[in-house]
N, C-alpha and C. Protein backbone atom coordinates (compact mmCIF):
# COMPACT_ATOMS: atom_id res chain seq x y z
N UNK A 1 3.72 -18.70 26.62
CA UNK A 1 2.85 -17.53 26.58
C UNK A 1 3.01 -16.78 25.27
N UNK A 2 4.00 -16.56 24.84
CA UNK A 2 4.80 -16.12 23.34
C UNK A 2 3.60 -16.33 22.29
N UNK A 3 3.86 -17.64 22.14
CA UNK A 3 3.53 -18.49 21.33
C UNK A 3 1.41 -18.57 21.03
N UNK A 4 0.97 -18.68 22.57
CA UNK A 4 -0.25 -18.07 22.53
C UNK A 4 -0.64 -16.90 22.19
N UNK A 5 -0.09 -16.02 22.76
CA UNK A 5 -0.25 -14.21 22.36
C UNK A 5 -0.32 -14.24 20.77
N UNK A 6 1.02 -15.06 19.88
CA UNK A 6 0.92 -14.81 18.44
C UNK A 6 -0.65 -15.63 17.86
N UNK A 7 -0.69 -17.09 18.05
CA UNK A 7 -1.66 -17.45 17.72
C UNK A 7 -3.42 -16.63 17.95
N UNK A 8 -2.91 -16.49 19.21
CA UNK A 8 -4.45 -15.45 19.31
C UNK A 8 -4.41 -13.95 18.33
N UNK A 9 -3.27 -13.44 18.02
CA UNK A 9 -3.30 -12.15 17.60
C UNK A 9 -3.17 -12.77 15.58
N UNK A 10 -3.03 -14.21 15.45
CA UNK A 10 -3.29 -14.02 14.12
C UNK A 10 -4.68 -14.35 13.72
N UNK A 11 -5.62 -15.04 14.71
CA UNK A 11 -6.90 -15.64 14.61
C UNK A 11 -7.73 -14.19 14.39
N UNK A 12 -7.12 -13.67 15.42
CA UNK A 12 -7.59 -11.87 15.32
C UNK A 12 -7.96 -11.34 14.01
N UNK A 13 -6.42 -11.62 14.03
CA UNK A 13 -6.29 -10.64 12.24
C UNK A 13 -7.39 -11.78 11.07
N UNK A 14 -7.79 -12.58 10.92
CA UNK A 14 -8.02 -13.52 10.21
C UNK A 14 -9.50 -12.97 9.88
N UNK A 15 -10.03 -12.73 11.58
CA UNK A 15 -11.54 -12.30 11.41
C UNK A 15 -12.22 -11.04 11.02
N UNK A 16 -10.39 -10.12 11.04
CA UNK A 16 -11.22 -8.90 10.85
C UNK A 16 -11.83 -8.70 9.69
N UNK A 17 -12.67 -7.70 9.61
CA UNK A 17 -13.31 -7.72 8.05
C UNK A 17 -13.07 -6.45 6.47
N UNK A 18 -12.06 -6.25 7.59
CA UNK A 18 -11.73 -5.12 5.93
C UNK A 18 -10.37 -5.83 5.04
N UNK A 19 -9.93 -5.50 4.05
CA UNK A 19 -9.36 -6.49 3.00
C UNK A 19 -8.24 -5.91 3.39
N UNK A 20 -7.16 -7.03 4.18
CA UNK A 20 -6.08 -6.93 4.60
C UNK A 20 -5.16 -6.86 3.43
N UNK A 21 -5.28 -7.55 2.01
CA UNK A 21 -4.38 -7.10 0.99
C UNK A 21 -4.22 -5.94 0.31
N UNK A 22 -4.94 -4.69 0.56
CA UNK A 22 -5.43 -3.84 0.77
C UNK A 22 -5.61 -2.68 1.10
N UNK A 23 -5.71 -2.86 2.58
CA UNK A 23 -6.21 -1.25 3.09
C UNK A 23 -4.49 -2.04 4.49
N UNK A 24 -4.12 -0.77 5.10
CA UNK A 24 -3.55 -0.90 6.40
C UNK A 24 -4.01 -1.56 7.60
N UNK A 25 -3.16 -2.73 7.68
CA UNK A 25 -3.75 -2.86 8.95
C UNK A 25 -3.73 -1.72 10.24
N UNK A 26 -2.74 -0.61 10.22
CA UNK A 26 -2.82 0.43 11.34
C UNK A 26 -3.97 1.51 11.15
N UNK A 27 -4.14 1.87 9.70
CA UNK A 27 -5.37 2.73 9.95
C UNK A 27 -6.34 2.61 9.24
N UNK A 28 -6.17 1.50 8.48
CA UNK A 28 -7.33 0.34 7.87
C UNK A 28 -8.29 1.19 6.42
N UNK A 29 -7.14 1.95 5.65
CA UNK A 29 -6.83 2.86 5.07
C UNK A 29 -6.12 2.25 3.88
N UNK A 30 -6.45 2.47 2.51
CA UNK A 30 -5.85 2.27 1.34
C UNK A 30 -4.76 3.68 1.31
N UNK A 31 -5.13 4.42 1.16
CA UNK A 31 -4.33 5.81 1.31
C UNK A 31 -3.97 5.85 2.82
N UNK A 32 -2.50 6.82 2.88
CA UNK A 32 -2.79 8.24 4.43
C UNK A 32 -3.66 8.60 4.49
N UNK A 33 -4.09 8.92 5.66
CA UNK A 33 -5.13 10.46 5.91
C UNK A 33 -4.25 11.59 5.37
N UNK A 34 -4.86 12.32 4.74
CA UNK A 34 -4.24 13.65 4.02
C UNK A 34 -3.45 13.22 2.98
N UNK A 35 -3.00 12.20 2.19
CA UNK A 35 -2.17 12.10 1.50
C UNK A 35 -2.00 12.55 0.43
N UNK A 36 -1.23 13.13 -0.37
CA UNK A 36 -1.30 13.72 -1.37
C UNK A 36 -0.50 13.45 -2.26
N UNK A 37 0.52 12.45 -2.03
CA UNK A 37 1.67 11.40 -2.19
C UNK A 37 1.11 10.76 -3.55
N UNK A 38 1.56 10.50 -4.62
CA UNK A 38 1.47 9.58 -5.72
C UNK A 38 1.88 8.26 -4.95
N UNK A 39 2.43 8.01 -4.55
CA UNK A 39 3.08 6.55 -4.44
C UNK A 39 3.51 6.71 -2.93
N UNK A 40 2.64 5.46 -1.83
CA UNK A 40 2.72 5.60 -0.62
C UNK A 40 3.57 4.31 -0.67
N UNK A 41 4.46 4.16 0.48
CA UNK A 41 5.05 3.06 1.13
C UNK A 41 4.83 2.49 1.91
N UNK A 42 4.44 0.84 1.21
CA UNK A 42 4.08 -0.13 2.35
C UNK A 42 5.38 -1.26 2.99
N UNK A 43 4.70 -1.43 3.78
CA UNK A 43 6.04 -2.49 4.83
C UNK A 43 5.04 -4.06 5.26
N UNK A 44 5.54 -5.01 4.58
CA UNK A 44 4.64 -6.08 4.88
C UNK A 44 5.53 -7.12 5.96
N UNK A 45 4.48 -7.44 7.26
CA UNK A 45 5.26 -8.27 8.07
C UNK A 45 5.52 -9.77 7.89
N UNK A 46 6.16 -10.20 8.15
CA UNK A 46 6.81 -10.97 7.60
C UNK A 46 6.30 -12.23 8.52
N UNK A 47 5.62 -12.26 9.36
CA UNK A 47 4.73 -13.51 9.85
C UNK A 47 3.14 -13.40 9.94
N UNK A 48 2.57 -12.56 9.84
CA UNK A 48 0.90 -12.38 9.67
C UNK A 48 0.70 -11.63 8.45
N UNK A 49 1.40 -11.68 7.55
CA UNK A 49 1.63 -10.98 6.14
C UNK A 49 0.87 -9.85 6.20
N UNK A 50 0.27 -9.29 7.42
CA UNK A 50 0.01 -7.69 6.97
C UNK A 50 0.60 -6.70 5.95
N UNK A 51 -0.32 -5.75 5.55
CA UNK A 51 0.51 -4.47 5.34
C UNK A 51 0.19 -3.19 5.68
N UNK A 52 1.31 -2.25 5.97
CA UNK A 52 1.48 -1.33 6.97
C UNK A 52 1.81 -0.18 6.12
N UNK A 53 1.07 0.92 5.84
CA UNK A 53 1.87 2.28 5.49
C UNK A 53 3.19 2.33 6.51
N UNK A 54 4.20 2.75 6.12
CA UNK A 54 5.03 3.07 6.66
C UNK A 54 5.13 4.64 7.37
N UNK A 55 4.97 5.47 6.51
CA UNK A 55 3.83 6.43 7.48
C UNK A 55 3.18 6.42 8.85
N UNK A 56 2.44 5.08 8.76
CA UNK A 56 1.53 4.91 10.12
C UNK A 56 2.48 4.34 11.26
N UNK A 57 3.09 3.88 10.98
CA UNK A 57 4.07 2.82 11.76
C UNK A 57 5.13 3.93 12.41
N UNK A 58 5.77 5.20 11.53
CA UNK A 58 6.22 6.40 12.82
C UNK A 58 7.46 5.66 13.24
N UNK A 59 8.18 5.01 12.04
CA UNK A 59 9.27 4.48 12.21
C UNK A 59 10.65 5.29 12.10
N UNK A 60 11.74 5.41 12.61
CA UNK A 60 12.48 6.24 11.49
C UNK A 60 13.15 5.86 10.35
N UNK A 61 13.91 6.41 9.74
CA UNK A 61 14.25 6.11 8.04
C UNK A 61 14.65 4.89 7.84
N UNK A 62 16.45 5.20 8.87
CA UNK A 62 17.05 3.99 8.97
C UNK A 62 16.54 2.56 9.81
N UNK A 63 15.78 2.72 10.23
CA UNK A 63 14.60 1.84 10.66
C UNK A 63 14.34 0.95 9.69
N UNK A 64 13.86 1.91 9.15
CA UNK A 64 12.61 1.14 8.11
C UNK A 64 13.27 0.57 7.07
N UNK A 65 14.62 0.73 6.34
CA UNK A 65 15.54 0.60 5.96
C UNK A 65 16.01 -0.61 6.08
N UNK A 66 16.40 -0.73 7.24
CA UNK A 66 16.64 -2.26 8.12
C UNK A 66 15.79 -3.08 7.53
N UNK A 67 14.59 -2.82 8.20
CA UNK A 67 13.25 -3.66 7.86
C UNK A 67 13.09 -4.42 6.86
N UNK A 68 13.32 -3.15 6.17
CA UNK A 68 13.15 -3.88 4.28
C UNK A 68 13.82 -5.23 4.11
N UNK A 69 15.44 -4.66 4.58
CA UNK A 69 16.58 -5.72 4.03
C UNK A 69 16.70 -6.65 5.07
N UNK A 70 15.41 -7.37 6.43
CA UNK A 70 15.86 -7.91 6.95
C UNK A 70 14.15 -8.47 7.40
N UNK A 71 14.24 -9.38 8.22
CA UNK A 71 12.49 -9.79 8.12
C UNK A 71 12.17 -8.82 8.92
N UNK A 72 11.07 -8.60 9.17
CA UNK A 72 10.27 -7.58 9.88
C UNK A 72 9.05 -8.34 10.30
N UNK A 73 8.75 -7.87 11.08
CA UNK A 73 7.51 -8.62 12.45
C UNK A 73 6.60 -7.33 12.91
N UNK A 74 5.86 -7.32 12.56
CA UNK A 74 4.63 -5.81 13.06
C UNK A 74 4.60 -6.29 14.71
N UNK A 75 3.49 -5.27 15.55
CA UNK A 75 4.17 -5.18 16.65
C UNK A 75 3.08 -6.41 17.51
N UNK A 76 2.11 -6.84 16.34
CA UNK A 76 1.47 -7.67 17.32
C UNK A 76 1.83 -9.65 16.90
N UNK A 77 2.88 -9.51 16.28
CA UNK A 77 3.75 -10.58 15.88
C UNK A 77 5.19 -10.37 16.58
N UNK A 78 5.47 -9.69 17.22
CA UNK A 78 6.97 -9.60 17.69
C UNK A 78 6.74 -9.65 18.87
């Protein structure tokens, strides 16, 4: 079942149509909303190569931290 859930959720991602190298896959957004940030932080997963503001994701520090220095899986790959 694992294994289906991922395959269906990367066929997903494949079709959507905004430029996944790009904009967020969480709020499908080159910027935050409101951002005012010079330099936003992205988190790319490490099996459907998304990328994720880190922002959107509402992770905490040492979280995200982890992440960096270890593979990371967004939540519709894990």
């Amino acid at each position: 079942m694992g294994n289906e859930r991922k395959i269906m959720a990367l066929q997903i991602l494949k079709a959507s149509v905004f430029d996944e190298a790009e904009n967020c896959a969480m709020c499908s957004l080159k910027k935050t909303a409101g951002s005012v940030h010079r330099f936003i932080n992205w988190i790319q997963c490490d099996t459907c190569e998304r990328w994720y503001h880190e922002e959107c994701l509402g992770m905490a520090k040492e979280d995200l931290e982890q992440a960096r220095a270890n593979k990371w899986n967004c939540i519709l790959c894990s």
